[in-house]
PDB file of N, CA and C in Angstrom:
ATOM      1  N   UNK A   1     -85.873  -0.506 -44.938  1.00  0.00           N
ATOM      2  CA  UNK A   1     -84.592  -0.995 -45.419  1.00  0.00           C
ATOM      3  C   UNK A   1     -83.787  -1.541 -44.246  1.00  0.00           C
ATOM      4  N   UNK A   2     -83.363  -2.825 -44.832  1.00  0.00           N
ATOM      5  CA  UNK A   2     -82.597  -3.219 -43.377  1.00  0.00           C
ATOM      6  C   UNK A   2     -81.019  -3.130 -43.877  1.00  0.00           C
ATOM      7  N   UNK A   3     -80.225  -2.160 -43.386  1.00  0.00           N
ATOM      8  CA  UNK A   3     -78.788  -1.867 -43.504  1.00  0.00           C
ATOM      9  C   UNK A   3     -77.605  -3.187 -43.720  1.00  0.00           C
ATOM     10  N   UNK A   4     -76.747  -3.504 -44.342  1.00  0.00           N
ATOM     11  CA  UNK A   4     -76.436  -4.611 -44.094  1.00  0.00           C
ATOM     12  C   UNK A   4     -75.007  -3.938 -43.661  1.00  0.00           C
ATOM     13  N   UNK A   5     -74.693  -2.206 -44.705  1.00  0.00           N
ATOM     14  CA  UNK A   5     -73.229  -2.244 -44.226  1.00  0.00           C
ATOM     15  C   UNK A   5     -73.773  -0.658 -43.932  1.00  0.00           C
ATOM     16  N   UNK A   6     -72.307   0.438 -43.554  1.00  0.00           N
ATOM     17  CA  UNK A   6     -71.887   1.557 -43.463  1.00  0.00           C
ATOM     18  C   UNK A   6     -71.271   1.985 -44.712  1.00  0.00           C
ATOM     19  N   UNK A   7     -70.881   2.816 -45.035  1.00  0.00           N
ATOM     20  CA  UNK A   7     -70.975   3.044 -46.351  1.00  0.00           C
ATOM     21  C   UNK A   7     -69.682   4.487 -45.828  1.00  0.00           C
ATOM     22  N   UNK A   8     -68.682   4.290 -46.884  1.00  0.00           N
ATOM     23  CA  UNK A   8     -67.945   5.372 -46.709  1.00  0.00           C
ATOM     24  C   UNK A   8     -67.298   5.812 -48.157  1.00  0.00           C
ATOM     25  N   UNK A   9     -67.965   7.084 -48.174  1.00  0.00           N
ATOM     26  CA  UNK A   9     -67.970   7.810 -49.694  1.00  0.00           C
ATOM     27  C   UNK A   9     -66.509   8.806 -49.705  1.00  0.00           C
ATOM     28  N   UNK A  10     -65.394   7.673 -50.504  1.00  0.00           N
ATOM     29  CA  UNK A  10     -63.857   8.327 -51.015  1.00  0.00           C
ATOM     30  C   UNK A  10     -62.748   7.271 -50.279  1.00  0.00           C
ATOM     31  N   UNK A  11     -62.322   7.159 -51.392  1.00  0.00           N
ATOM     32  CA  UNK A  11     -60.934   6.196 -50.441  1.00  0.00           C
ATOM     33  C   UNK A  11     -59.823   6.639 -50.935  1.00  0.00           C
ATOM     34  N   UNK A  12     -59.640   7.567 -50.507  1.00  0.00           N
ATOM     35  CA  UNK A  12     -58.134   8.367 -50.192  1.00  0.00           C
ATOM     36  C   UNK A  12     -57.655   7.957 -48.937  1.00  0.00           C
ATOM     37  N   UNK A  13     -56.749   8.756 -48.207  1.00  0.00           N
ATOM     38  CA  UNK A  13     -55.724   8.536 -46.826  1.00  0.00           C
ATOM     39  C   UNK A  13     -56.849   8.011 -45.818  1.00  0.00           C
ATOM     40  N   UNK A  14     -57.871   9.283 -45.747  1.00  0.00           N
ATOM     41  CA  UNK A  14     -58.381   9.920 -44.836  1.00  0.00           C
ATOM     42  C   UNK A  14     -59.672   8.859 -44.741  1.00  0.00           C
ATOM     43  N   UNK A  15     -60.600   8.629 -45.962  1.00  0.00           N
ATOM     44  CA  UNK A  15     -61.314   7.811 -45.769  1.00  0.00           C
ATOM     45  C   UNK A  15     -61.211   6.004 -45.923  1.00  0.00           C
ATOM     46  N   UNK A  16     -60.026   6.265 -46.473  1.00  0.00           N
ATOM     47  CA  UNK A  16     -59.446   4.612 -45.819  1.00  0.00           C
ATOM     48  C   UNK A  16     -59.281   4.493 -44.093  1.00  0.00           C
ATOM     49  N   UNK A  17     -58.807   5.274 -43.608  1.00  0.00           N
ATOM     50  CA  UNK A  17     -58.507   5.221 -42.221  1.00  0.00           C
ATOM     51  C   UNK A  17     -60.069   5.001 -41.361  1.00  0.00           C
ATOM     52  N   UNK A  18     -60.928   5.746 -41.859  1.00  0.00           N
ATOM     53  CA  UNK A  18     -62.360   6.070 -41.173  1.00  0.00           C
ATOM     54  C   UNK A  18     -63.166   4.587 -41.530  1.00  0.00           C
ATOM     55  N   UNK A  19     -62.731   3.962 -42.878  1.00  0.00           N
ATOM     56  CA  UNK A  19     -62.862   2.792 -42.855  1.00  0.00           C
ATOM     57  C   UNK A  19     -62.632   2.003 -42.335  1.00  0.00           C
ATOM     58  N   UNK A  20     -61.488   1.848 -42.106  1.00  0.00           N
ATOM     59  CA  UNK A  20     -60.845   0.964 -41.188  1.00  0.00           C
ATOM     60  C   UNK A  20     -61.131   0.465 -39.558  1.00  0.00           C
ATOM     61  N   UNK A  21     -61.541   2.220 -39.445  1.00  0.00           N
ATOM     62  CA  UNK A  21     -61.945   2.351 -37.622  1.00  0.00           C
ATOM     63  C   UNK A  21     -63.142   1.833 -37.592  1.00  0.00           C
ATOM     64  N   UNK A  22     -64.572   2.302 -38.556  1.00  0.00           N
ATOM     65  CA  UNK A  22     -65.764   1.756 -38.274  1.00  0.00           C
ATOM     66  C   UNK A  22     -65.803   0.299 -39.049  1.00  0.00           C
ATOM     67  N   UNK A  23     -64.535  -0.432 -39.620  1.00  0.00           N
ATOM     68  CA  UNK A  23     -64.955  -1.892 -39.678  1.00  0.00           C
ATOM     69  C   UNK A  23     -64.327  -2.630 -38.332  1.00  0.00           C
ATOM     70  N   UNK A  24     -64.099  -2.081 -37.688  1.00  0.00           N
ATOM     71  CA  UNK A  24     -63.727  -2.689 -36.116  1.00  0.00           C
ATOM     72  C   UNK A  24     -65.145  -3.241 -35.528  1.00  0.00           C
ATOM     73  N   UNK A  25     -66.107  -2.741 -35.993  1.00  0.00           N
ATOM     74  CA  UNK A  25     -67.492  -2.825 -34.930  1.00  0.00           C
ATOM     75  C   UNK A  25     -68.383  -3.591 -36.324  1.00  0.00           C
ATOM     76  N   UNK A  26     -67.989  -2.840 -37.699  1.00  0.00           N
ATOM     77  CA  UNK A  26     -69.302  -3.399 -38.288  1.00  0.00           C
ATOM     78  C   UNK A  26     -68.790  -3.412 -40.202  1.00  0.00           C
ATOM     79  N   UNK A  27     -69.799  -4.053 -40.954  1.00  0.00           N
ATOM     80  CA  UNK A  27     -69.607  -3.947 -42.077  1.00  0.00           C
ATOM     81  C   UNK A  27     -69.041  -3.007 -42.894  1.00  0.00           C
ATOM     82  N   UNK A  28     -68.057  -2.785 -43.737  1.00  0.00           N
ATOM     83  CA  UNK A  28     -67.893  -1.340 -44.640  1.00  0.00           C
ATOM     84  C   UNK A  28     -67.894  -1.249 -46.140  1.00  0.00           C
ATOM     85  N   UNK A  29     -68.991  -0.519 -46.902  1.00  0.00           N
ATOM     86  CA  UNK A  29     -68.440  -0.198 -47.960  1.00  0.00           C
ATOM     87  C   UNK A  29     -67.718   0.650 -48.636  1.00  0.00           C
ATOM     88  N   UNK A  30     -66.510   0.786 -49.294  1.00  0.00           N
ATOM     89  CA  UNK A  30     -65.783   2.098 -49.421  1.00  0.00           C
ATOM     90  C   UNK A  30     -66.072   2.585 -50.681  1.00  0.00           C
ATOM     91  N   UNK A  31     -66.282   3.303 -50.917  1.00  0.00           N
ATOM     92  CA  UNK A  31     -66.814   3.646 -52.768  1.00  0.00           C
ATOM     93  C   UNK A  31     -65.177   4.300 -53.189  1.00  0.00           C
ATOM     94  N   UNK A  32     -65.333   4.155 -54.104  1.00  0.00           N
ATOM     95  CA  UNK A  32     -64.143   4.711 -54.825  1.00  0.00           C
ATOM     96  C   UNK A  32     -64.494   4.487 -56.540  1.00  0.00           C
ATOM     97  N   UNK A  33     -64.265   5.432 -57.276  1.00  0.00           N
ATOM     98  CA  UNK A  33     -64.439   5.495 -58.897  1.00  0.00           C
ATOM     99  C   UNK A  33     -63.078   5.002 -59.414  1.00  0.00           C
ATOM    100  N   UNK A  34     -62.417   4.791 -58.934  1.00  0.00           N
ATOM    101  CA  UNK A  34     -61.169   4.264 -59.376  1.00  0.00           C
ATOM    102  C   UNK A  34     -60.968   2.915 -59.290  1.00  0.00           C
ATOM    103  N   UNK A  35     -60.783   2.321 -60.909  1.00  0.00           N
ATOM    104  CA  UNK A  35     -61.180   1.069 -61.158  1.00  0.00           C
ATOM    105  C   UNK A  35     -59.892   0.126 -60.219  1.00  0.00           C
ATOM    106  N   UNK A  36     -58.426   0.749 -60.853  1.00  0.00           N
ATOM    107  CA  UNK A  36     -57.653  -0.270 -59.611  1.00  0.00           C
ATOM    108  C   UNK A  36     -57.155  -0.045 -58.247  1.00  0.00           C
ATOM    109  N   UNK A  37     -57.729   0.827 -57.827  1.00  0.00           N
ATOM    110  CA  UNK A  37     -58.329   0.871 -56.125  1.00  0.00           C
ATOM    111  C   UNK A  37     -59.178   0.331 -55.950  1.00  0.00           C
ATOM    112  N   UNK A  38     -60.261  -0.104 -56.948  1.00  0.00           N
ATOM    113  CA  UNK A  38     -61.115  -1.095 -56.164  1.00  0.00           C
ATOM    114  C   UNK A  38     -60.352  -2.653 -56.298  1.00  0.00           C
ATOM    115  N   UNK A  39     -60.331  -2.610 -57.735  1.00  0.00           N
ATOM    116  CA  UNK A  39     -59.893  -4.278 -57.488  1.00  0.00           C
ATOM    117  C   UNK A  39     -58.347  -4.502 -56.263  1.00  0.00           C
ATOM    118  N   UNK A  40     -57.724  -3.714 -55.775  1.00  0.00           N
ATOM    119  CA  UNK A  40     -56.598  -3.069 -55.387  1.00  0.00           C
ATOM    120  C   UNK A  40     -57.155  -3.765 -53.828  1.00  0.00           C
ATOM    121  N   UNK A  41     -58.522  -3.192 -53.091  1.00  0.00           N
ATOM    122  CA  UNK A  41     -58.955  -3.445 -51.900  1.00  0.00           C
ATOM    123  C   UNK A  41     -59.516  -4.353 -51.830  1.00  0.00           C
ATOM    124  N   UNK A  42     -60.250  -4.623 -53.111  1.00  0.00           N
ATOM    125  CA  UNK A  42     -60.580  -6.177 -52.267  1.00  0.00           C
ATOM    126  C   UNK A  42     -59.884  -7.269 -52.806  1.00  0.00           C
ATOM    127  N   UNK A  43     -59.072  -7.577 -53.638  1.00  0.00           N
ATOM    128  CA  UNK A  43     -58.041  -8.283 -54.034  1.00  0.00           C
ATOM    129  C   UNK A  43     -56.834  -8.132 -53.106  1.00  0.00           C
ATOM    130  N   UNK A  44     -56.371  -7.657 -52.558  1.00  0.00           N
ATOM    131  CA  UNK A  44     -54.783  -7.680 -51.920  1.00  0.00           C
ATOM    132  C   UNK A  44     -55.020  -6.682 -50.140  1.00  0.00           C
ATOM    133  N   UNK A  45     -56.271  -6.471 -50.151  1.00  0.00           N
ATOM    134  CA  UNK A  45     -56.527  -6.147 -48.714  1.00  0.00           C
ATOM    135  C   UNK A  45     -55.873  -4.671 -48.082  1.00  0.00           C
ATOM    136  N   UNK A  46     -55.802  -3.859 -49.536  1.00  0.00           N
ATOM    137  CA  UNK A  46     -54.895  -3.039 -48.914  1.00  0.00           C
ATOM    138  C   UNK A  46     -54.951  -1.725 -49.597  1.00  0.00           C
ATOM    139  N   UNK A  47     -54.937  -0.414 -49.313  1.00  0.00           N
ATOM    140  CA  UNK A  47     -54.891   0.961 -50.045  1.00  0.00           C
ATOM    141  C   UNK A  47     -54.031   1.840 -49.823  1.00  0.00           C
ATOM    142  N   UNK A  48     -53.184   2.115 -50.450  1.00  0.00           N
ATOM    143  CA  UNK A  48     -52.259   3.857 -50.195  1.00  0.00           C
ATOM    144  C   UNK A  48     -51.478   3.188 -49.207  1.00  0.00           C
ATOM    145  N   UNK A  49     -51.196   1.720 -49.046  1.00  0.00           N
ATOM    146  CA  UNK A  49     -49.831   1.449 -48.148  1.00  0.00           C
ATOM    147  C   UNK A  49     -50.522   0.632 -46.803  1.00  0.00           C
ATOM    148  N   UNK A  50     -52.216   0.866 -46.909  1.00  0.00           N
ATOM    149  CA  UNK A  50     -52.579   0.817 -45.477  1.00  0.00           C
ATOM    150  C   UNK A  50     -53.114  -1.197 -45.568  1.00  0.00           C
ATOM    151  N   UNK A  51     -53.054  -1.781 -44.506  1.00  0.00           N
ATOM    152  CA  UNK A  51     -53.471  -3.073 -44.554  1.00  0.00           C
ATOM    153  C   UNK A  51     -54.810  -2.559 -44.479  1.00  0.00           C
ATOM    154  N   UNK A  52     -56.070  -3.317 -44.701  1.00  0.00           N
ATOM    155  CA  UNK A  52     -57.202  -3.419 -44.213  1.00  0.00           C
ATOM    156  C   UNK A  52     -58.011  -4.235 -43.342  1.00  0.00           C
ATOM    157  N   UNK A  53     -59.079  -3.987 -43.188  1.00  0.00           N
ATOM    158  CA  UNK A  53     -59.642  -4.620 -42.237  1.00  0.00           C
ATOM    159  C   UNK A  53     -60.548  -5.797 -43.401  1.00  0.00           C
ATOM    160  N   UNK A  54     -60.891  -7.028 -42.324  1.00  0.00           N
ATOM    161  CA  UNK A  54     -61.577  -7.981 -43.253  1.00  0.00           C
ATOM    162  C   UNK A  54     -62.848  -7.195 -43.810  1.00  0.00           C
ATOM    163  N   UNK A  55     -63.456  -6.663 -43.027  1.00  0.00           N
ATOM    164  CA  UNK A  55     -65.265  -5.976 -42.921  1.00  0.00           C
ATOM    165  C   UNK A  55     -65.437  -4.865 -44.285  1.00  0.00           C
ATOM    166  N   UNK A  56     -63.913  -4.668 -44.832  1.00  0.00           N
ATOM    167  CA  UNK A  56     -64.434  -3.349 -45.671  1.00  0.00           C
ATOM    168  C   UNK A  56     -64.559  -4.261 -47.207  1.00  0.00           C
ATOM    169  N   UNK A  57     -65.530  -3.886 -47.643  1.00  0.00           N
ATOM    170  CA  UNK A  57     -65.046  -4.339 -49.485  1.00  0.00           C
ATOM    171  C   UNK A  57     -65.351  -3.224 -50.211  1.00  0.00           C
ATOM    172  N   UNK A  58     -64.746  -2.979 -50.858  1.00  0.00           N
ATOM    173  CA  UNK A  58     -65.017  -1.802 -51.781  1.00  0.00           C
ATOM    174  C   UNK A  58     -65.971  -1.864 -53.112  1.00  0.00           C
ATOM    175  N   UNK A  59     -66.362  -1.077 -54.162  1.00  0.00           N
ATOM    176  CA  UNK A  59     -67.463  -0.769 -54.467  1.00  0.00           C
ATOM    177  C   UNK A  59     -67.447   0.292 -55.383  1.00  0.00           C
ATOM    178  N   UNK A  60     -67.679   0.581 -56.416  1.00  0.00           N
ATOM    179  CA  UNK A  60     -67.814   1.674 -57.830  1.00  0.00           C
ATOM    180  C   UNK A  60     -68.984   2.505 -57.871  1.00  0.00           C
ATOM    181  N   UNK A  61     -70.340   1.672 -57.552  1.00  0.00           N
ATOM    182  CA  UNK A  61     -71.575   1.755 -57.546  1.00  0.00           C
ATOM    183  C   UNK A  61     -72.059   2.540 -57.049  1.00  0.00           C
ATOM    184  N   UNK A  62     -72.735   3.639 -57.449  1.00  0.00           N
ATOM    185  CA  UNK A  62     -73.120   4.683 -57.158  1.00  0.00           C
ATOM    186  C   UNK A  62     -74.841   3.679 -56.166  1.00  0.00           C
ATOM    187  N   UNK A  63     -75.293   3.218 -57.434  1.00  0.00           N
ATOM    188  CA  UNK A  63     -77.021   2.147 -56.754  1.00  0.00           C
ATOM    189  C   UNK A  63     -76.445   0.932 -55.834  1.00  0.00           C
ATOM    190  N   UNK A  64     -75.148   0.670 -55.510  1.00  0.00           N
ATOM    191  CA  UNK A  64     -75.156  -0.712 -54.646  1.00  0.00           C
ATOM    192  C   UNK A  64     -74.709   0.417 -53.433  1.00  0.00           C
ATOM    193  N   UNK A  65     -73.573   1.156 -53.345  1.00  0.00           N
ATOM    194  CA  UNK A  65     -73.604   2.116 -51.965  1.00  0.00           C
ATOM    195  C   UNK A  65     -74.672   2.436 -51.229  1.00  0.00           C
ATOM    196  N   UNK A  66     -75.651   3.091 -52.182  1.00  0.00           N
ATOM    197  CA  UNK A  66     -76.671   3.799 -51.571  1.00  0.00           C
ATOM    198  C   UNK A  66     -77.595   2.685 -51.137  1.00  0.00           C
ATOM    199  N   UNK A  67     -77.776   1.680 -52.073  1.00  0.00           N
ATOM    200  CA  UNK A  67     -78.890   0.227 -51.481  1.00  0.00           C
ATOM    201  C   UNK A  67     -78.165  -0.323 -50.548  1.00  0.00           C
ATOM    202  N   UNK A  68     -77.204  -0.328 -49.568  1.00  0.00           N
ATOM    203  CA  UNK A  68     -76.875  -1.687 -49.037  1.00  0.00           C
ATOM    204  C   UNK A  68     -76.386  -0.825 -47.950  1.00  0.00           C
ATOM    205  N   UNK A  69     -76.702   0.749 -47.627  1.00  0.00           N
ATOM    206  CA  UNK A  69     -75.956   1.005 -46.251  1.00  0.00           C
ATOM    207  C   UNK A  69     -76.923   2.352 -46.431  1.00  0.00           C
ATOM    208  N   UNK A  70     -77.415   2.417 -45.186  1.00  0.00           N
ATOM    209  CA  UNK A  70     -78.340   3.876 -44.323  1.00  0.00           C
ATOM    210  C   UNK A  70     -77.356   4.650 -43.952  1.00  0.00           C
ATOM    211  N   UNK A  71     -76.228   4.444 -43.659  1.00  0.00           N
ATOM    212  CA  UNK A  71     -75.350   5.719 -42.925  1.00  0.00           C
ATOM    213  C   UNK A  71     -73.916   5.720 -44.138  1.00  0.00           C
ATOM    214  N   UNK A  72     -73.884   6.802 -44.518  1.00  0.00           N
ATOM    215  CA  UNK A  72     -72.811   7.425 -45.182  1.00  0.00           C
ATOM    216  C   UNK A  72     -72.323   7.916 -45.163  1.00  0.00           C
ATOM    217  N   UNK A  73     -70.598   8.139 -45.040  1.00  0.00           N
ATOM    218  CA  UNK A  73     -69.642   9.053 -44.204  1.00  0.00           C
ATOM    219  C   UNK A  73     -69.022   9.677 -45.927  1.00  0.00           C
ATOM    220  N   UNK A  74     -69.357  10.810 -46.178  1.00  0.00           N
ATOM    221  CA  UNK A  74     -68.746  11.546 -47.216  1.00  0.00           C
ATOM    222  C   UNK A  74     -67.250  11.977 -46.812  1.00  0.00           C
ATOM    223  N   UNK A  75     -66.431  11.247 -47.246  1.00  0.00           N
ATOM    224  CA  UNK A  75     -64.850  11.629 -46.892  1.00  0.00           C
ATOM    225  C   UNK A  75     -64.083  12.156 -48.138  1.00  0.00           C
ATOM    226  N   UNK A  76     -64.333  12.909 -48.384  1.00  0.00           N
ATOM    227  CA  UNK A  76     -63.807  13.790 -49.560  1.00  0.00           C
ATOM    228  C   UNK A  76     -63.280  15.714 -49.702  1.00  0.00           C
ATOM    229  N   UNK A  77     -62.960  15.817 -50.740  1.00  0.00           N
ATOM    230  CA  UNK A  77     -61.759  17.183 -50.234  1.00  0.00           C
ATOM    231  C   UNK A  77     -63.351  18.062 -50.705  1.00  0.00           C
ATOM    232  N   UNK A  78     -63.592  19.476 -49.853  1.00  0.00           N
ATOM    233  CA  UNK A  78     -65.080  19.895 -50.319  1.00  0.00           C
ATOM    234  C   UNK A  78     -64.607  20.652 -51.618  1.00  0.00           C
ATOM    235  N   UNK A  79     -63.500  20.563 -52.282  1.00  0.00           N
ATOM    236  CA  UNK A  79     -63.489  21.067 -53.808  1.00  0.00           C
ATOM    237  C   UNK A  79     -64.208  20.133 -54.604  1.00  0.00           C
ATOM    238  N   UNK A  80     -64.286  19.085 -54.033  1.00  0.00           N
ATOM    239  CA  UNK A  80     -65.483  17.799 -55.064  1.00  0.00           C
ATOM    240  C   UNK A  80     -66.733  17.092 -54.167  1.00  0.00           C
ATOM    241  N   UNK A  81     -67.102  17.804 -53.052  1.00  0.00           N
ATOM    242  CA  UNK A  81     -68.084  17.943 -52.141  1.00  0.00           C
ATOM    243  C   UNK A  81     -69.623  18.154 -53.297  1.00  0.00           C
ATOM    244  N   UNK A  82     -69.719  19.469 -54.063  1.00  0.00           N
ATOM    245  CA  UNK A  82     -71.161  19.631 -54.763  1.00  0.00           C
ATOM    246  C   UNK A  82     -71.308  18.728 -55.374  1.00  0.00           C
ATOM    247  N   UNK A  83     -70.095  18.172 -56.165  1.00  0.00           N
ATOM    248  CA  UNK A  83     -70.470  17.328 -57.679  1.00  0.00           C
ATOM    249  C   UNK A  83     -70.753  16.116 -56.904  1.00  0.00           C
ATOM    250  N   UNK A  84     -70.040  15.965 -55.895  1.00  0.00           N
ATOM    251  CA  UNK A  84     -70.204  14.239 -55.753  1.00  0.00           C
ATOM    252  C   UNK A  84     -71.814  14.066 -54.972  1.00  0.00           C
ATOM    253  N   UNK A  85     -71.857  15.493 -54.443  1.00  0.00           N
ATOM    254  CA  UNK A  85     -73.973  15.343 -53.894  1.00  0.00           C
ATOM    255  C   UNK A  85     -74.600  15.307 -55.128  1.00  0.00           C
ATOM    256  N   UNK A  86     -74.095  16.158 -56.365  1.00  0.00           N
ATOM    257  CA  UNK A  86     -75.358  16.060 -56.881  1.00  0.00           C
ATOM    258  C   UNK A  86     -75.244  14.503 -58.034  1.00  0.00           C
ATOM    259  N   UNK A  87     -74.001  13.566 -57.983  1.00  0.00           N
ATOM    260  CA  UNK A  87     -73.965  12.732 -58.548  1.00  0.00           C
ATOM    261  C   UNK A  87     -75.023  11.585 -57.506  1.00  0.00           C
ATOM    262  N   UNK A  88     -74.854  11.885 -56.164  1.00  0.00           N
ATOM    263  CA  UNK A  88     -75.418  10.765 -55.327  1.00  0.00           C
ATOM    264  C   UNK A  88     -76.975  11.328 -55.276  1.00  0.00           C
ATOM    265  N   UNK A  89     -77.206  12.422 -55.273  1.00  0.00           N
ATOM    266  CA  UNK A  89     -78.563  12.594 -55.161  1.00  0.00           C
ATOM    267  C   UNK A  89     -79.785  11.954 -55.399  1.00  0.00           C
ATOM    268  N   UNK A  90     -79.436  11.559 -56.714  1.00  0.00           N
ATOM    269  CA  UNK A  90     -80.955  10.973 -57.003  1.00  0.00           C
ATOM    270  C   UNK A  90     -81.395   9.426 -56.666  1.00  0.00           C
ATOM    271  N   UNK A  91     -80.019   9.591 -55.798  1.00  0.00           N
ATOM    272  CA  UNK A  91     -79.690   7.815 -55.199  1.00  0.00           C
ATOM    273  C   UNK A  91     -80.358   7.841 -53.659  1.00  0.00           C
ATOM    274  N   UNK A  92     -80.198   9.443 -53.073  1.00  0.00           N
ATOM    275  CA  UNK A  92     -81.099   9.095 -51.382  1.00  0.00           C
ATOM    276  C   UNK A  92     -82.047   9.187 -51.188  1.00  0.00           C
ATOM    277  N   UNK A  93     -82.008   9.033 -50.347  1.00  0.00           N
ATOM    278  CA  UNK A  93     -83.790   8.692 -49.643  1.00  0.00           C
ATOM    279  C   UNK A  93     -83.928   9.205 -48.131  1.00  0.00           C
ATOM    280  N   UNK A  94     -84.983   9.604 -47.031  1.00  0.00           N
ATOM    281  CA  UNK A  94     -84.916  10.143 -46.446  1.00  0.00           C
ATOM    282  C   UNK A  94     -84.473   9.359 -45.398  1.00  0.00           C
ATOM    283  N   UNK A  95     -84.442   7.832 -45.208  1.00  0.00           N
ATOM    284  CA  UNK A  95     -83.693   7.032 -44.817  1.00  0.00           C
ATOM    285  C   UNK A  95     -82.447   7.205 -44.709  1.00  0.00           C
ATOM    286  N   UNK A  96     -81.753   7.881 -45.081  1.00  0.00           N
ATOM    287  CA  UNK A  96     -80.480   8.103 -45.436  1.00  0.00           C
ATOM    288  C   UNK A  96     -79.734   8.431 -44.220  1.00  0.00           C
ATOM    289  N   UNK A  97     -78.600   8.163 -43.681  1.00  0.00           N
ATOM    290  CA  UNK A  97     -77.890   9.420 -42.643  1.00  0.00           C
ATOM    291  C   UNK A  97     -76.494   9.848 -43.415  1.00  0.00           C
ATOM    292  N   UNK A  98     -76.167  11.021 -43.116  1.00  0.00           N
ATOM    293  CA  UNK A  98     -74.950  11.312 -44.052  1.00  0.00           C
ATOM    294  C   UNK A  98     -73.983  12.222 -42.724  1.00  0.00           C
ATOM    295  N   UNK A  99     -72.952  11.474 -42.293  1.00  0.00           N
ATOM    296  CA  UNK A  99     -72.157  12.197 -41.525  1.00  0.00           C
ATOM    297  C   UNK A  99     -70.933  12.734 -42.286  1.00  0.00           C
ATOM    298  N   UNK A 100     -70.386  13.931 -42.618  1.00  0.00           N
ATOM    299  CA  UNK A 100     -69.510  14.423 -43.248  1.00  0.00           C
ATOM    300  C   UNK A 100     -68.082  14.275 -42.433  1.00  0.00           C
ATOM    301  N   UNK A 101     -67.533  14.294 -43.069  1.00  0.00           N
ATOM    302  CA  UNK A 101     -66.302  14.016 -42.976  1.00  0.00           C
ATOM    303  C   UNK A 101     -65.164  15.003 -44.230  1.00  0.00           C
ATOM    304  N   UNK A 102     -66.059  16.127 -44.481  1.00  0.00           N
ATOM    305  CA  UNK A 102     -65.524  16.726 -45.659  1.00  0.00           C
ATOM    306  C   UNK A 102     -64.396  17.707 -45.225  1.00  0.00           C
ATOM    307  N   UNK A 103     -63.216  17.315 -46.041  1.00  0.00           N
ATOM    308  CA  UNK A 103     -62.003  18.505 -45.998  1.00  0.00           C
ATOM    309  C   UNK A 103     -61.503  19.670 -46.638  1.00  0.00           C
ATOM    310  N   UNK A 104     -61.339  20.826 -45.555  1.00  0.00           N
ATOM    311  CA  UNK A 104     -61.403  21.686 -45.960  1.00  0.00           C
ATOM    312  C   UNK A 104     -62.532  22.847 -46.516  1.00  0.00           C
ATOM    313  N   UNK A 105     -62.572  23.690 -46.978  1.00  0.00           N
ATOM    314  CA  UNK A 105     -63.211  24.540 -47.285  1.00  0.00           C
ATOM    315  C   UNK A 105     -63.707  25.079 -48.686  1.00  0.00           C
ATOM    316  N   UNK A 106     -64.550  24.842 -49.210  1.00  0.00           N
ATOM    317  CA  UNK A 106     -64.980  25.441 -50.472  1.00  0.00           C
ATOM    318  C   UNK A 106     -64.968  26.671 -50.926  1.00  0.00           C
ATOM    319  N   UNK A 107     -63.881  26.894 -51.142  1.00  0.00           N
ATOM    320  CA  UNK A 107     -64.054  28.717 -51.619  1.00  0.00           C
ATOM    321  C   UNK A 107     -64.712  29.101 -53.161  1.00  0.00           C
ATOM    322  N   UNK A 108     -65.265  28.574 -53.627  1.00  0.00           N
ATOM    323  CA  UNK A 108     -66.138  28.864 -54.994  1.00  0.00           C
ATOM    324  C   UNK A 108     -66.786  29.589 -54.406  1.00  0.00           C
ATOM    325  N   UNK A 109     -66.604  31.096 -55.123  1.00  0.00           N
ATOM    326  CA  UNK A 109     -67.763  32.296 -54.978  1.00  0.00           C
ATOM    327  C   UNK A 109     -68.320  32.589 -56.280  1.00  0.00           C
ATOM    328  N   UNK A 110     -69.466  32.864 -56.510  1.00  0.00           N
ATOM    329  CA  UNK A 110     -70.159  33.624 -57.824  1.00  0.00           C
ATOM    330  C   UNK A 110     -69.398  34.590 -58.140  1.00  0.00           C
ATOM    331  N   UNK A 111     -69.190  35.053 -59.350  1.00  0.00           N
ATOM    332  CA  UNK A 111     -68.146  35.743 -59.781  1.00  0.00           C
ATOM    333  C   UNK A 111     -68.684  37.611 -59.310  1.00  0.00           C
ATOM    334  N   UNK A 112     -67.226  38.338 -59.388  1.00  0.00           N
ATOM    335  CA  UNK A 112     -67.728  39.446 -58.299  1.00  0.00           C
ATOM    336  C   UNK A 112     -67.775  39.584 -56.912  1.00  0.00           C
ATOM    337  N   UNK A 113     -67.804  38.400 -56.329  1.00  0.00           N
ATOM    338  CA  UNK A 113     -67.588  38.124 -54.715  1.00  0.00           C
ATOM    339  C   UNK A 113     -66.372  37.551 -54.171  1.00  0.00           C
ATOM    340  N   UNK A 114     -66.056  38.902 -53.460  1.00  0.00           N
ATOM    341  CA  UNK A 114     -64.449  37.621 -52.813  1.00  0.00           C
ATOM    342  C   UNK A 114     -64.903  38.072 -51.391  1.00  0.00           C
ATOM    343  N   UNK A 115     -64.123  37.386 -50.873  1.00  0.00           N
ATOM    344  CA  UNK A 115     -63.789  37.231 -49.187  1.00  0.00           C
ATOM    345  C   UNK A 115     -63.259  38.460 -48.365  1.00  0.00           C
TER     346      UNK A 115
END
C-alpha cells in the first residue's frame, strides 16, 4: 500500500489541533461522523473556531480512512476508545500504525470491581 495521507481518527479541539500540526509536513485525513463538521472542514476551512490547514480534508468513511493512510492517530476521549476499535477493526491490516492520542482514562470495570 502506498500511503497517500495520515489519517487522524476524531475532530474535536484536540484532534483538530494534531491535525493541523501534522498537515505542516504532509497530507491529512480527519474522520469525523458528524455530517456538518465534515462538510463544515472542507467547505469553509475551519472547525470549533480553528482556521485550517490546506493538507487536511475531512472524511466520514470508516473504508476511505483506513484505504488511503498507514498511520492513524486515534484522538478521542477513551470513554469511546473500545467502540470506536471495534467499529475500525475489521478495516486494519497489519500495515497499519496506530499512534494514540487517547484522553483520559477508562474506568469501565466488570461489575463487582472497583478501584
Amino acid at each position: 500500500m502506498s500511503a497517500k495521507y495520515v489519517g487522524v481518527i476524531g475532530a474535536g479541539s484536540f484532534g483538530t489541533v494534531v491535525a493541523n500540526l501534522l498537515a505542516v509536513n504532509t497530507k491529512v485525513k480527519l474522520y469525523t461522523r458528524n455530517a456538518d463538521k465534515l462538510k463544515d472542514i472542507n467547505t469553509n476551512r475551519a472547525n470549533i473556531g480553528y482556521q485550517l490547514h490546506d493538507n487536511i480534508e475531512a472524511c466520514n468513511s470508516l473504508e476511505e480512512i483506513t484505504g488511503e493512510c498507514e498511520t492513524l492517530f486515534p484522538i478521542i476521549p477513551s470513554s469511546g476508545f473500545r467502540k470506536m476499535m471495534k467499529e475500525f477493526s475489521p478495516h486494519l491490516h497489519p500495515y497499519h500504525t496506530m499512534i494514540h492520542g487517547t484522553k483520559g482514562l477508562d474506568v469501565t470495570l466488570p461489575e463487582g470491581m472497583t478501584i
